[in-house]
C-alpha atoms as a PDB file:
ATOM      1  CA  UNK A   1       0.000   0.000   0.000  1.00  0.00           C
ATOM      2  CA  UNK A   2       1.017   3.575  -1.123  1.00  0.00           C
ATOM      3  CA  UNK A   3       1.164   6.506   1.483  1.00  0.00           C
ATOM      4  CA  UNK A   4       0.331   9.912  -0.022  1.00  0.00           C
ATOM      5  CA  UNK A   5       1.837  12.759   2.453  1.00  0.00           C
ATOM      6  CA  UNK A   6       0.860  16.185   2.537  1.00  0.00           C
ATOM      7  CA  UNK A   7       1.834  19.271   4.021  1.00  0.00           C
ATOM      8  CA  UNK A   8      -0.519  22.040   4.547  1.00  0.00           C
ATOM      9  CA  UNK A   9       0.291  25.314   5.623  1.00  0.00           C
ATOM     10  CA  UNK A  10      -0.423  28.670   5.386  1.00  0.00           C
ATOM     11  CA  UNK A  11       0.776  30.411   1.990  1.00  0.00           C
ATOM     12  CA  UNK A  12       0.806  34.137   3.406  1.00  0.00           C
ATOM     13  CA  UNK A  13       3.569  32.892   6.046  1.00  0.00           C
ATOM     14  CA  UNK A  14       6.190  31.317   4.016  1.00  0.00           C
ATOM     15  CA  UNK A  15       8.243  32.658   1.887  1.00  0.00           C
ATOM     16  CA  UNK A  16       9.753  29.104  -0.300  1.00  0.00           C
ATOM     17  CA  UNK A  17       6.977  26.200  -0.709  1.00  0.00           C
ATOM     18  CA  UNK A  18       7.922  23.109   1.472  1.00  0.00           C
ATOM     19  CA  UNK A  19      10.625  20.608   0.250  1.00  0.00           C
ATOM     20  CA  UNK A  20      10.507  17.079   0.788  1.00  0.00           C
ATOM     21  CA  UNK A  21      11.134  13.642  -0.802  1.00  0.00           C
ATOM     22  CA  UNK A  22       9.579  10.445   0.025  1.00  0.00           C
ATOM     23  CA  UNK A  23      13.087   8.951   1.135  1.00  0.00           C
ATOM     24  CA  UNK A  24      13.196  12.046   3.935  1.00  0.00           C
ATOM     25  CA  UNK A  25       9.744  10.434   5.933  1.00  0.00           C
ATOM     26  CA  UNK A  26      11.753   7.765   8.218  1.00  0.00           C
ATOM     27  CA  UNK A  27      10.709   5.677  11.223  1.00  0.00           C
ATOM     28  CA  UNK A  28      10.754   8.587  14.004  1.00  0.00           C
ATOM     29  CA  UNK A  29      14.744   8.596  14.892  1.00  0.00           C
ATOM     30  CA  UNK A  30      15.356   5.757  11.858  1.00  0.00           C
ATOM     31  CA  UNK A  31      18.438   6.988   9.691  1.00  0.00           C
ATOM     32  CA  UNK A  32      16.941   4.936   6.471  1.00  0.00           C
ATOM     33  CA  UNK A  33      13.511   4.961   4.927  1.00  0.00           C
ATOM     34  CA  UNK A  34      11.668   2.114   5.684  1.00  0.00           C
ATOM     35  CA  UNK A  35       7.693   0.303   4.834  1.00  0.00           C
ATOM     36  CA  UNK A  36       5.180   2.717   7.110  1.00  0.00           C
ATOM     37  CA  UNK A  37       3.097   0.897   9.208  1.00  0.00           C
ATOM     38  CA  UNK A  38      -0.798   1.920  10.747  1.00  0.00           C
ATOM     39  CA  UNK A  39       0.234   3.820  13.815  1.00  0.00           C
ATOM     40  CA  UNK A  40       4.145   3.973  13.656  1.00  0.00           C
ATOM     41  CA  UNK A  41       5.802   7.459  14.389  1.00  0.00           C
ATOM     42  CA  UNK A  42       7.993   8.969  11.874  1.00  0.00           C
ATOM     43  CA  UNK A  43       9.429  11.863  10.988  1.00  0.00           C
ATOM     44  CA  UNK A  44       9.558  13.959   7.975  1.00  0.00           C
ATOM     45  CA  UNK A  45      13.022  15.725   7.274  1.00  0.00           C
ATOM     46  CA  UNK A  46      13.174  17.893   4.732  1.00  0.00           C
ATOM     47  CA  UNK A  47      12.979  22.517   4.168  1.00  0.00           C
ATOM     48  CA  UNK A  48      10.527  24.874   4.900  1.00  0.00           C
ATOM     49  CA  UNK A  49       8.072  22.659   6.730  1.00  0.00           C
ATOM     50  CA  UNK A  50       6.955  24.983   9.588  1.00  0.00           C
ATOM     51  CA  UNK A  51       7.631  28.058  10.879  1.00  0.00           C
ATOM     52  CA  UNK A  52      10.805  29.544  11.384  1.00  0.00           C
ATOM     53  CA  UNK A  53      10.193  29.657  15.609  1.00  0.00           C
ATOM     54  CA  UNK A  54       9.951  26.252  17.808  1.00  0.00           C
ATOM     55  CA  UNK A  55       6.607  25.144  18.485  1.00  0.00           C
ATOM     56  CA  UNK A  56       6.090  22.293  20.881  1.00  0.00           C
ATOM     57  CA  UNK A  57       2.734  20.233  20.805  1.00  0.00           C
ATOM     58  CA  UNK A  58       1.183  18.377  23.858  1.00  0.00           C
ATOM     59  CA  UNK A  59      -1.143  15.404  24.009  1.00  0.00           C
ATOM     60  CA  UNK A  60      -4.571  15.864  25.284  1.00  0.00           C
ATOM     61  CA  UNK A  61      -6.563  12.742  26.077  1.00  0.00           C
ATOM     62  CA  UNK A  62      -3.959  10.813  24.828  1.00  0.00           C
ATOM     63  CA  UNK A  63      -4.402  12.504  21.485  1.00  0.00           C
ATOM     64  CA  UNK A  64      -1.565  14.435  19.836  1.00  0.00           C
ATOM     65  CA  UNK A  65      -3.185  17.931  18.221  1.00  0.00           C
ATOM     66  CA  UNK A  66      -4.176  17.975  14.388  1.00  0.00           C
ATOM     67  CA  UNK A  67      -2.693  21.277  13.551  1.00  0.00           C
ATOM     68  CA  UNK A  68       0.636  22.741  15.121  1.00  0.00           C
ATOM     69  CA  UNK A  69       1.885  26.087  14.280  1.00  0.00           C
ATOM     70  CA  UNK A  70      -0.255  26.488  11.383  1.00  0.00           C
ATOM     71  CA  UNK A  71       0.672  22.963   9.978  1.00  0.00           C
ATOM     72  CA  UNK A  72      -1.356  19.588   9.122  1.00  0.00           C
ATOM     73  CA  UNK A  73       0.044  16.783   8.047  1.00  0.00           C
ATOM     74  CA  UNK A  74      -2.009  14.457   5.948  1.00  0.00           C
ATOM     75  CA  UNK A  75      -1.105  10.601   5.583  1.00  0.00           C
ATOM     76  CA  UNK A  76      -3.773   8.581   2.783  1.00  0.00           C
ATOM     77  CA  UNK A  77      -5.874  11.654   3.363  1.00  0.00           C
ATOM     78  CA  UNK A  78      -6.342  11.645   6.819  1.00  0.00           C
ATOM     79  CA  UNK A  79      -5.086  13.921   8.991  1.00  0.00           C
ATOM     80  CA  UNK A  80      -2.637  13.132  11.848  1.00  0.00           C
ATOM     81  CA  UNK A  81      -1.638  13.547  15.015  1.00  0.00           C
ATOM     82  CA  UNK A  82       1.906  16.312  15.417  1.00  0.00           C
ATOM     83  CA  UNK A  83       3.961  16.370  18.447  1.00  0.00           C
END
């Protein structure tokens, strides 16, 4: 099965389009791509993905936040959980 990722964030704030390649979404602290699994953490490495300041997200419920600084990340279209 085929992941689609997507980024969404706010045009007015950015001033390049994000940058990524499907080789830069890893296993969360994985130095190599690997297959993505239903409910695995991973991280996506690549430019212009968020804002230039840190943002920090918090889990509420047990449920990490949709949107973080202005930015959803979208996996098969549905949207996911940011920390």
């Amino acid at each position: 099965m085929r992941l689609g990722i997507a980024l969404l964030l706010p045009a007015v704030a950015l001033a390049q389009p994000p940058s990524f390649t499907a080789e830069s979404v890893r296993p969360a602290l994985g130095n190599r791509p690997a297959k993505l699994d239903p409910g695995m953490w991973l991280s996506i490495y690549g430019e212009h993905l968020g804002p230039a300041a840190t943002c920090n997200g918090a889990a509420r419920d047990g449920q990490f936040p949709t949107e973080l600084c202005d930015v959803q990340v979208f996996l098969a279209g549905r949207n996911t959980g940011l920390q």
